[in-house]
Protein backbone atom coordinates (compact mmCIF):
# COMPACT_ATOMS: atom_id res chain seq x y z
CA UNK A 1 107.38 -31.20 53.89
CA UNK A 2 104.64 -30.43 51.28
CA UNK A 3 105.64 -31.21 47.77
CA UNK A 4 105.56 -27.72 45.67
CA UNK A 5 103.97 -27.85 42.86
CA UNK A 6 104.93 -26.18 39.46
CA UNK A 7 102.27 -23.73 37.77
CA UNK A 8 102.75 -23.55 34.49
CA UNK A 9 102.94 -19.80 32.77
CA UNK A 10 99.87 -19.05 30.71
CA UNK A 11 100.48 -18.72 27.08
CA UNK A 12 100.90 -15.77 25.42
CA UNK A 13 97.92 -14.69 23.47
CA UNK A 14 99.44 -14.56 19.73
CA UNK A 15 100.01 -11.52 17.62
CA UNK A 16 97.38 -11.55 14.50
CA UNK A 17 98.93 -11.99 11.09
CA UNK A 18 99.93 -8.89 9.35
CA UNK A 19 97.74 -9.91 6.87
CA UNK A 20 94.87 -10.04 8.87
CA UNK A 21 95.28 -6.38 9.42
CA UNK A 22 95.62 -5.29 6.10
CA UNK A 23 92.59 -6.69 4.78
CA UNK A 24 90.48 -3.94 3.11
CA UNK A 25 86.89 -3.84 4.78
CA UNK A 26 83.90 -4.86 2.41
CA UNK A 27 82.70 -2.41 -0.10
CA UNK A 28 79.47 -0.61 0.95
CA UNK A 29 76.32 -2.11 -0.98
CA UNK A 30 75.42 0.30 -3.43
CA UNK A 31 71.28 0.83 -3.57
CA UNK A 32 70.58 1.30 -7.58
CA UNK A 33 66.36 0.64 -7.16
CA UNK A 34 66.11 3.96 -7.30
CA UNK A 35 67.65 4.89 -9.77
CA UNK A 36 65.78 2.56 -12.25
CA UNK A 37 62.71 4.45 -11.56
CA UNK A 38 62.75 7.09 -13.62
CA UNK A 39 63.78 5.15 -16.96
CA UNK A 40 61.42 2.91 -15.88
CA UNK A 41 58.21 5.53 -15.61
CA UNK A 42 59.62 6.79 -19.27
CA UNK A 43 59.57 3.38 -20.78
CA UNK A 44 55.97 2.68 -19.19
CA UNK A 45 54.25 5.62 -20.71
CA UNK A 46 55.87 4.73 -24.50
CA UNK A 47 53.41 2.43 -25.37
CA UNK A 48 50.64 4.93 -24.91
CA UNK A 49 51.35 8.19 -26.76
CA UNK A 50 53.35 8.45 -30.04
CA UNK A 51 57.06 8.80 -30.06
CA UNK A 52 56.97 12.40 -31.58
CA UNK A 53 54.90 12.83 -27.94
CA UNK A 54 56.81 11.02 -25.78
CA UNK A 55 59.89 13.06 -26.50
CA UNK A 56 58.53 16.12 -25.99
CA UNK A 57 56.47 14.81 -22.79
CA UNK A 58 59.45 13.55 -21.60
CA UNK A 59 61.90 16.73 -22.39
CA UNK A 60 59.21 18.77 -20.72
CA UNK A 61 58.86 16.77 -17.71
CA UNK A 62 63.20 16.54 -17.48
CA UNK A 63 63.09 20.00 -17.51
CA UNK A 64 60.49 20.84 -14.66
CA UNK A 65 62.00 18.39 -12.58
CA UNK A 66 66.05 20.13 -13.02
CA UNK A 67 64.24 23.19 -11.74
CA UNK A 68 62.46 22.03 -8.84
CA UNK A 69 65.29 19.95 -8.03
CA UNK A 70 67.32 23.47 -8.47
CA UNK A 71 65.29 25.15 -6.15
CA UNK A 72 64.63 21.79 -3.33
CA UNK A 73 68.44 20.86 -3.26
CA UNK A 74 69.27 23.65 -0.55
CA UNK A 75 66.62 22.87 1.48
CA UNK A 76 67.03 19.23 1.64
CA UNK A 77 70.59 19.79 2.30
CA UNK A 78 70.23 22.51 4.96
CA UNK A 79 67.68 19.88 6.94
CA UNK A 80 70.24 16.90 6.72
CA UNK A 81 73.04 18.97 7.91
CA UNK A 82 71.75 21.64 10.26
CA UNK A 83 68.19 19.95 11.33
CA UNK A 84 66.14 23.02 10.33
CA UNK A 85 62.43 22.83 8.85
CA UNK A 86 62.76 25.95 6.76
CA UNK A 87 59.02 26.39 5.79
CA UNK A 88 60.18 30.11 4.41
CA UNK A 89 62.75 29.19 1.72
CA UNK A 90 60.51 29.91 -1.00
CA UNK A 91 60.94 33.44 -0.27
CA UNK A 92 64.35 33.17 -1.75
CA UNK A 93 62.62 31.90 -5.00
CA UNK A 94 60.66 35.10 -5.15
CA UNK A 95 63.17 37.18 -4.22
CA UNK A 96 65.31 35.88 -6.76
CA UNK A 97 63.17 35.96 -9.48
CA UNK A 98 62.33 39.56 -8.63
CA UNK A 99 66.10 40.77 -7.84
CA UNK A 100 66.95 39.44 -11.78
CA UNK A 101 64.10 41.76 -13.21
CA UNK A 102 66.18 44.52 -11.86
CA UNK A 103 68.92 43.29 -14.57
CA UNK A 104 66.54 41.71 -17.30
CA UNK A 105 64.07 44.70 -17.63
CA UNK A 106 66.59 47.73 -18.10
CA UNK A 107 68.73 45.27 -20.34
CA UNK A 108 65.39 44.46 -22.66
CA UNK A 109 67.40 45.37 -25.76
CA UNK A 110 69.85 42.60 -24.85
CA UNK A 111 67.31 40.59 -24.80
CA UNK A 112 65.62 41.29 -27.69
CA UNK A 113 68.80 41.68 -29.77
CA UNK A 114 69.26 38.54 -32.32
CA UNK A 115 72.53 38.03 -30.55
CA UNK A 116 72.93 34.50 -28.63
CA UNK A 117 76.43 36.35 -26.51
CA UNK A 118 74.33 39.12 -25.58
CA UNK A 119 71.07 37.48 -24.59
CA UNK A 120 73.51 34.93 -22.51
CA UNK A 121 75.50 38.41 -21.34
CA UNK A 122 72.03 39.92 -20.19
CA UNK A 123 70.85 36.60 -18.07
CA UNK A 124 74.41 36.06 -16.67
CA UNK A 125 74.33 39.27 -15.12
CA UNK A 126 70.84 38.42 -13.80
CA UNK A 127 71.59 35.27 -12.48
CA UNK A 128 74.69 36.60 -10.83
CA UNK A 129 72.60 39.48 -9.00
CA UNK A 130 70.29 36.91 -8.10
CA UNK A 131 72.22 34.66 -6.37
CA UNK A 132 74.09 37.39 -4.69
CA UNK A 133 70.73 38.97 -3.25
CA UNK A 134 69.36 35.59 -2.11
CA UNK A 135 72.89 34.63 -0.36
CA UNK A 136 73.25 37.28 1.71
CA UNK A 137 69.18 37.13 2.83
CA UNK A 138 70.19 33.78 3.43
CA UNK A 139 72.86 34.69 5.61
CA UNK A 140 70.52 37.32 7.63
CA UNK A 141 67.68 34.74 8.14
CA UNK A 142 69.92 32.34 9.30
CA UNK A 143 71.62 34.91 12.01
CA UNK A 144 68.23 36.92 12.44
CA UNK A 145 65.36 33.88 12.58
CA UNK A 146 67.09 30.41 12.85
CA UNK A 147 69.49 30.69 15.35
CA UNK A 148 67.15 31.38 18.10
CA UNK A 149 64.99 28.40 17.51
CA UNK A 150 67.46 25.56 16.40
CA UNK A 151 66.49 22.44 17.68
CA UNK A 152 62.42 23.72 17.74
CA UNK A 153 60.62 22.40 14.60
CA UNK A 154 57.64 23.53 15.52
CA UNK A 155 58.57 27.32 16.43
CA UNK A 156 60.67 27.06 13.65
CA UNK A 157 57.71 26.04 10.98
CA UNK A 158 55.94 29.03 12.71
CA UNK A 159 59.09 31.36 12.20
CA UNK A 160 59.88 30.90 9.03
CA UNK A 161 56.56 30.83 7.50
CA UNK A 162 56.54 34.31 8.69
CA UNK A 163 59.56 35.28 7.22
CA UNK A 164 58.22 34.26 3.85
CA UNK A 165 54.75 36.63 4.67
CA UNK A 166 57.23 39.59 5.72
CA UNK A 167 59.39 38.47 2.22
CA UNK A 168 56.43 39.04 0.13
CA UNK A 169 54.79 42.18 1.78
CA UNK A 170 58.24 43.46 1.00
CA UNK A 171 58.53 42.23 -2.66
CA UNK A 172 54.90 43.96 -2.91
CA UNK A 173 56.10 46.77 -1.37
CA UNK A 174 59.40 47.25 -3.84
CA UNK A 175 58.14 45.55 -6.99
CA UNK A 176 54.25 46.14 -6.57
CA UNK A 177 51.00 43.85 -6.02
CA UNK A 178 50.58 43.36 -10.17
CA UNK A 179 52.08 40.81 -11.96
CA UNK A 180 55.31 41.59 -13.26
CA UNK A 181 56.96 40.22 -17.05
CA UNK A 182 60.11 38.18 -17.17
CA UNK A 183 60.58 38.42 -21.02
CA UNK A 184 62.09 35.06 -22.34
CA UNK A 185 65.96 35.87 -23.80
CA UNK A 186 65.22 36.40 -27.94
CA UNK A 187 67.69 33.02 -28.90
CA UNK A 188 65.70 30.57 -26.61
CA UNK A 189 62.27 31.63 -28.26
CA UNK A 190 60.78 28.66 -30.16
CA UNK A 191 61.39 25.26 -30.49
CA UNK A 192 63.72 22.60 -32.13
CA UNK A 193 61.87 19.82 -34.24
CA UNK A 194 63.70 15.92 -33.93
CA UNK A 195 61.37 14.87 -37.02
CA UNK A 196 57.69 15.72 -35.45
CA UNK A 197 58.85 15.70 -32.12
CA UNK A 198 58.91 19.65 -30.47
CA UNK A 199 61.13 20.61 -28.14
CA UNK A 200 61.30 23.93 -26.30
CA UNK A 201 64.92 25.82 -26.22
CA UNK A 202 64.52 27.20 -23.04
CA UNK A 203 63.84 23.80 -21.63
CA UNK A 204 66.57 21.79 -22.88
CA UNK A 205 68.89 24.88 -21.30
CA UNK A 206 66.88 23.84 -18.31
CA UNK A 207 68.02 20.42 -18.52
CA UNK A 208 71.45 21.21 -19.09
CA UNK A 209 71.96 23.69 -15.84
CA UNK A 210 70.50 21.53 -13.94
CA UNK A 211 72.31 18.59 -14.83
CA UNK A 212 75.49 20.96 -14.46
CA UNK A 213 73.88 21.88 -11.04
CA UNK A 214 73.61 18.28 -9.69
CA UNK A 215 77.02 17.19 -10.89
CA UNK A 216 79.05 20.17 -9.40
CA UNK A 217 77.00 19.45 -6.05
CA UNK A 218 77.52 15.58 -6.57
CA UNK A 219 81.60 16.47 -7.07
CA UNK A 220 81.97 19.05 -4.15
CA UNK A 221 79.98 16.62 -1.53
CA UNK A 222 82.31 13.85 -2.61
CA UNK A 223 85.37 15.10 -3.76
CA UNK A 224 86.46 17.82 -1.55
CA UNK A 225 87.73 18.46 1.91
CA UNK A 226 84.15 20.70 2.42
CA UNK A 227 82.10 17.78 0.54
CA UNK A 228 83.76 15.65 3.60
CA UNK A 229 82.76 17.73 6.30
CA UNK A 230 79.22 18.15 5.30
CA UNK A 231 78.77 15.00 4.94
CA UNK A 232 80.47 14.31 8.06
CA UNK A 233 78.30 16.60 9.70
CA UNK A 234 74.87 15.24 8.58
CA UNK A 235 76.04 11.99 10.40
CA UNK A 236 77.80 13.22 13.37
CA UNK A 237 77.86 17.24 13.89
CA UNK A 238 79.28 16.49 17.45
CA UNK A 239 82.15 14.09 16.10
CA UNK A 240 83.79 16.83 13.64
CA UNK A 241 83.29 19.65 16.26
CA UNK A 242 85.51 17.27 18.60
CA UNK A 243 88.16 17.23 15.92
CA UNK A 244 88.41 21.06 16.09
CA UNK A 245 86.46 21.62 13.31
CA UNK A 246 84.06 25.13 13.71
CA UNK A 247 80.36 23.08 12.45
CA UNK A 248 78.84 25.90 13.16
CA UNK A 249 80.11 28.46 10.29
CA UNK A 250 79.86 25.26 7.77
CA UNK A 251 76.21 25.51 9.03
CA UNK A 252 76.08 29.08 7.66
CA UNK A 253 77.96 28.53 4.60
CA UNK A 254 75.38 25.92 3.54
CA UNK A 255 72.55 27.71 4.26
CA UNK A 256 73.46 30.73 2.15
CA UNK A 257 74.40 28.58 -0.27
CA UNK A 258 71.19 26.82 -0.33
CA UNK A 259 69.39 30.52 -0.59
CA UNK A 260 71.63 30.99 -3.60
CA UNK A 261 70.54 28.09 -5.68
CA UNK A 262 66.95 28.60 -4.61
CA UNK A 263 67.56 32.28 -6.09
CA UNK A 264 68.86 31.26 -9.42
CA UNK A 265 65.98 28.28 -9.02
CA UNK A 266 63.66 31.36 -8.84
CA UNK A 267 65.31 33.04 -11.48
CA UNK A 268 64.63 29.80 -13.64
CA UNK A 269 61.05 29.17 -12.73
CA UNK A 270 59.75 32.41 -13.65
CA UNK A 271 61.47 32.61 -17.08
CA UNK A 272 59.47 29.29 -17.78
CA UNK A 273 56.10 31.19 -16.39
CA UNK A 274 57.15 34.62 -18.16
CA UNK A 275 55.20 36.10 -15.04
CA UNK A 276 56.02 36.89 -11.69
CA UNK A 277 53.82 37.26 -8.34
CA UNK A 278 55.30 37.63 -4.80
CA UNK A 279 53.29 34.06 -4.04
CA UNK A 280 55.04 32.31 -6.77
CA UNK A 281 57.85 30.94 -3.80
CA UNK A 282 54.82 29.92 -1.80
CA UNK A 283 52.85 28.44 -4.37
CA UNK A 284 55.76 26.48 -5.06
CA UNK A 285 56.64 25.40 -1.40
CA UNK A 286 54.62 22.43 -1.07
CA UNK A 287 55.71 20.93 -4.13
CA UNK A 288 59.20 21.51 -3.09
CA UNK A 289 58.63 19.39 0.45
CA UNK A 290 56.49 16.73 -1.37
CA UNK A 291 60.43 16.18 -3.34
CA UNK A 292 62.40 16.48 0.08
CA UNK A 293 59.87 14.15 1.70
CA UNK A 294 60.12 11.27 -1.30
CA UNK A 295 63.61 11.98 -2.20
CA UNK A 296 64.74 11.42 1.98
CA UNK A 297 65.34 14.05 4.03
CA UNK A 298 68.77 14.97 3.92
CA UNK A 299 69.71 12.93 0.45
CA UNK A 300 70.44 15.29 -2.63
CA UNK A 301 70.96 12.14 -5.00
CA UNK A 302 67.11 11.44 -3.87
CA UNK A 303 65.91 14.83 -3.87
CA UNK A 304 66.94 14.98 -7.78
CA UNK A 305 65.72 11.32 -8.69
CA UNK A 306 62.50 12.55 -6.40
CA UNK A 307 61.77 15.86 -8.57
CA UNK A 308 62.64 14.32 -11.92
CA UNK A 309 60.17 11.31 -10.82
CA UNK A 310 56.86 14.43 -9.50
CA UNK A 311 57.43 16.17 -12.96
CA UNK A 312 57.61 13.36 -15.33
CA UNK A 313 54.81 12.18 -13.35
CA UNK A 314 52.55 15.11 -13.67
CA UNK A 315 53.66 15.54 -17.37
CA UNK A 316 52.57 11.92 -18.46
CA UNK A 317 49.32 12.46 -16.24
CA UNK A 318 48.25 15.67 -17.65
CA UNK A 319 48.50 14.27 -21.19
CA UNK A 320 47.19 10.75 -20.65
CA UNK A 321 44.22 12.11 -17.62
CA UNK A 322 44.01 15.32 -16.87
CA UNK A 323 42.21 14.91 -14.12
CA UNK A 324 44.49 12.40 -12.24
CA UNK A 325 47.25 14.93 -12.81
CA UNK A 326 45.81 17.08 -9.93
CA UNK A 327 46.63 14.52 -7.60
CA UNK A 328 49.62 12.75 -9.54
CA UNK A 329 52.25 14.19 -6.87
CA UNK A 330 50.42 13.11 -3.66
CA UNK A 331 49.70 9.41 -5.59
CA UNK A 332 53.61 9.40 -6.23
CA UNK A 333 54.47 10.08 -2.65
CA UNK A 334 52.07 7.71 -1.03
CA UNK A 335 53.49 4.79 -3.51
CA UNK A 336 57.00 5.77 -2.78
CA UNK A 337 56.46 6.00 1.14
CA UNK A 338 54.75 2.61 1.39
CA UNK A 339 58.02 0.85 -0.54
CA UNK A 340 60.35 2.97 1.45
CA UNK A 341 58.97 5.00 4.51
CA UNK A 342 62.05 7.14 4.52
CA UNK A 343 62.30 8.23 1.01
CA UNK A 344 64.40 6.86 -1.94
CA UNK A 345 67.66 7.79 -0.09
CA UNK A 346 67.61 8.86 3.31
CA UNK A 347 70.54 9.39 5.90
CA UNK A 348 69.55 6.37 8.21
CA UNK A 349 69.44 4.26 5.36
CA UNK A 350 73.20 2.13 5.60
C-alpha cells in the first residue's frame, strides 16, 4: 500500500483591520500659484507710479476685470460642462445691454432724480429685464442652433458666429444702426477721493457685483446638490446619466443661465461706455476667449483670477506704455500658456 499523504488546508487570507478601513483618504493638494498672481502684478507696479495712482489704477483695473469675468463666466462654464465653442455669446451682451435701455430710457427721471432708492429702483428693473430677455434667447439658441451640432466644434464656431451676425442685424433692425445712450444712474456720477487718490462710483459698484457674482457661483458649484452635479458632469457626463440623473436638461439650465449673466454683463459694460452699438458683444468676444483660454477651459475660479489678471494688466500698461498696452493681453496669455499650457486652472489638472 502507498502511504497517503496529508495536504495541509491553505490559510485563510485575513480580514483587514477595521482601522485600516476607516482611514480617511489624503486631502487633495490645493494649487494656490495662482492665486498669488494678481497681488503679485499689484505689488510690482507700486514702485513705479505714486500711491494716489496706484489706487485708482488698480480700482479701475478690479473693476474691468469683475465685468469681463461677469460676462466670460457662462461661457467658460457652458464649455466645461456641455463641450460647446459658443463663438456667438456675445450676442447676449448686446442684447442685454439693449433690452435694459427699454427700462433705463423711459425711466430717465429715475435716473436723474437725486434719489440713491430710485436710481437703484430704475437699474433693478433693468437688470431684471435683461437677464430675463437674454435667458430665454439662451434657451432658444441652445434648442434652435446647438443641439444639432453638439460634439462639432468646427460647425459649431461656424453656427454660432452666425447667430451673433443674425443677433445684431436684429438689434439694428429694433434699436437702429446709430449709437444709442445708456445714461449713468445720477448717485454713481463722480468720484470718491481716499486723500489724492480718485475713485469712480460706478466702478467700485462694479467691484462689488462682481465679487457678489463670483461668490454666489463659487457657493452654488460647491455647496449645493446642483453645484454637485455640474461639477459632476464636467468630469463624467456619462457617469451621472447612469445614476438616473437627466444631464441633458442641467445642460440647458446652464446655458441659459450663462446667457443671463452675460446679459446683466452687457448691461454692466455699456453703463461703463455710456454708448451702445450692436458690435459692442463682438468687439468684446475675443477678449472674453483670451480669459477662458488663460483662466482653463472649464475653471470659473481661473476664468475670474484670468480677467482680473488681462485688466489689471492693460490698466498698468496703458499708464506706464501706452503702446505695449495694445498687445498687453496677448503678452499675458503667451506668459501664462508657457508656465501652464492649460490655463491657471483647468479640468485635467488633478
Amino acid at each position: 500500500m502507498k502511504p497517503t499523504t496529508v495536504t495541509a488546508p491553505l490559510p485563510l487570507p485575513q480580514a483587514a483591520p477595521a482601522l485600516q478601513a476607516e482611514t480617511p483618504l489624503p486631502a487633495a493638494r490645493r494649487d494656490i500659484a495662482p492665486l498669488l498672481l494678481v497681488p503679485l502684478l499689484m505689488l510690482a507696479v507700486l514702485p513705479f507710479v505714486s500711491f494716489p495712482t496706484w489706487i485708482t489704477l488698480t480700482v479701475a483695473g478690479l473693476a474691468m476685470g469683475m465685468m469681463i469675468f461677469i460676462m466670460a463666466s457662462g461661457l467658460t462654464l457652458v464649455f466645461g460642462l456641455m463641450n460647446v465653442l459658443n463663438f456667438g455669446h456675445g450676442a447676449f451682451v448686446s442684447v442685454g445691454a439693449f433690452s435694459a435701455t427699454l427700462v433705463l430710457l423711459p425711466m430717465r427721471n429715475w435716473l436723474e432724480a437725486d434719489s440713491l432708492a430710485a436710481n437703484l429702483g430704475a437699474l433693478g428693473l433693468a437688470v431684471l429685464l435683461a437677464m430675463g430677455v437674454t435667458f430665454l434667447l439662451g434657451l432658444v439658441f441652445e434648442r434652435v442652433l446647438i443641439m444639432p451640432v453638439y460634439g462639432q466644434h468646427l460647425k459649431q464656431i461656424l453656427i454660432t458666429m452666425g447667430g451673433m451676425i443674425v443677433s445684431e442685424q436684429l438689434i439694428n433692425v429694433i434699436w437702429g444702426a446709430e449709437q444709442l445712450p445708456l445714461p449713468l444712474p445720477a448717485a454713481l456720477h463722480g468720484a470718491l477721493f481716499l486723500g489724492d487718490a480718485a475713485i469712480e462710483k460706478y466702478r467700485l459698484v462694479a467691484v462689488v457685483v462682481g465679487v457678489v457674482v463670483f461668490a454666489a457661483m463659487f457657493l452654488t458649484l460647491n455647496r449645493t446638490r446642483i453645484g454637485l452635479l455640474i461639477r459632476a458632469g464636467v468630469e463624467n457626463g456619462d457617469m451621472v446619466e447612469a445614476l438616473g440623473y437627466r444631464i441633458r436638461r442641467l445642460f440647458v439650465a446652464v446655458f441659459a443661465a450663462g446667457s443671463a449673466l452675460a446679459g446683466l454683463g452687457g448691461v454692466m459694460w455699456g453703463l461703463y461706455k455710456e454708448t451702445l452699438s450692436a458690435s459692442m458683444g463682438a468687439d468684446i468676444t475675443v477678449m472674453i476667449f483670451i480669459v477662458i483660454i488663460i483662466g482653463g477651459l472649464g475653471s470659473v475660479g481661473g476664468c475670474f483670477i484670468g480677467a482680473l489678471l488681462m485688466a489689471l494688466a492693460g490698466n498698468y500698461a496703458g499708464f506706464l506704455a501706452p503702446k505695449v498696452a495694445l498687445v498687453s493681453n496677448i503678452i499675458l496669455m503667451i506668459a501664462i500658456l508657457l508656465w501652464r499650457p492649460a490655463g491657471l486652472y483647468s479640468k485635467s489638472r488633478s
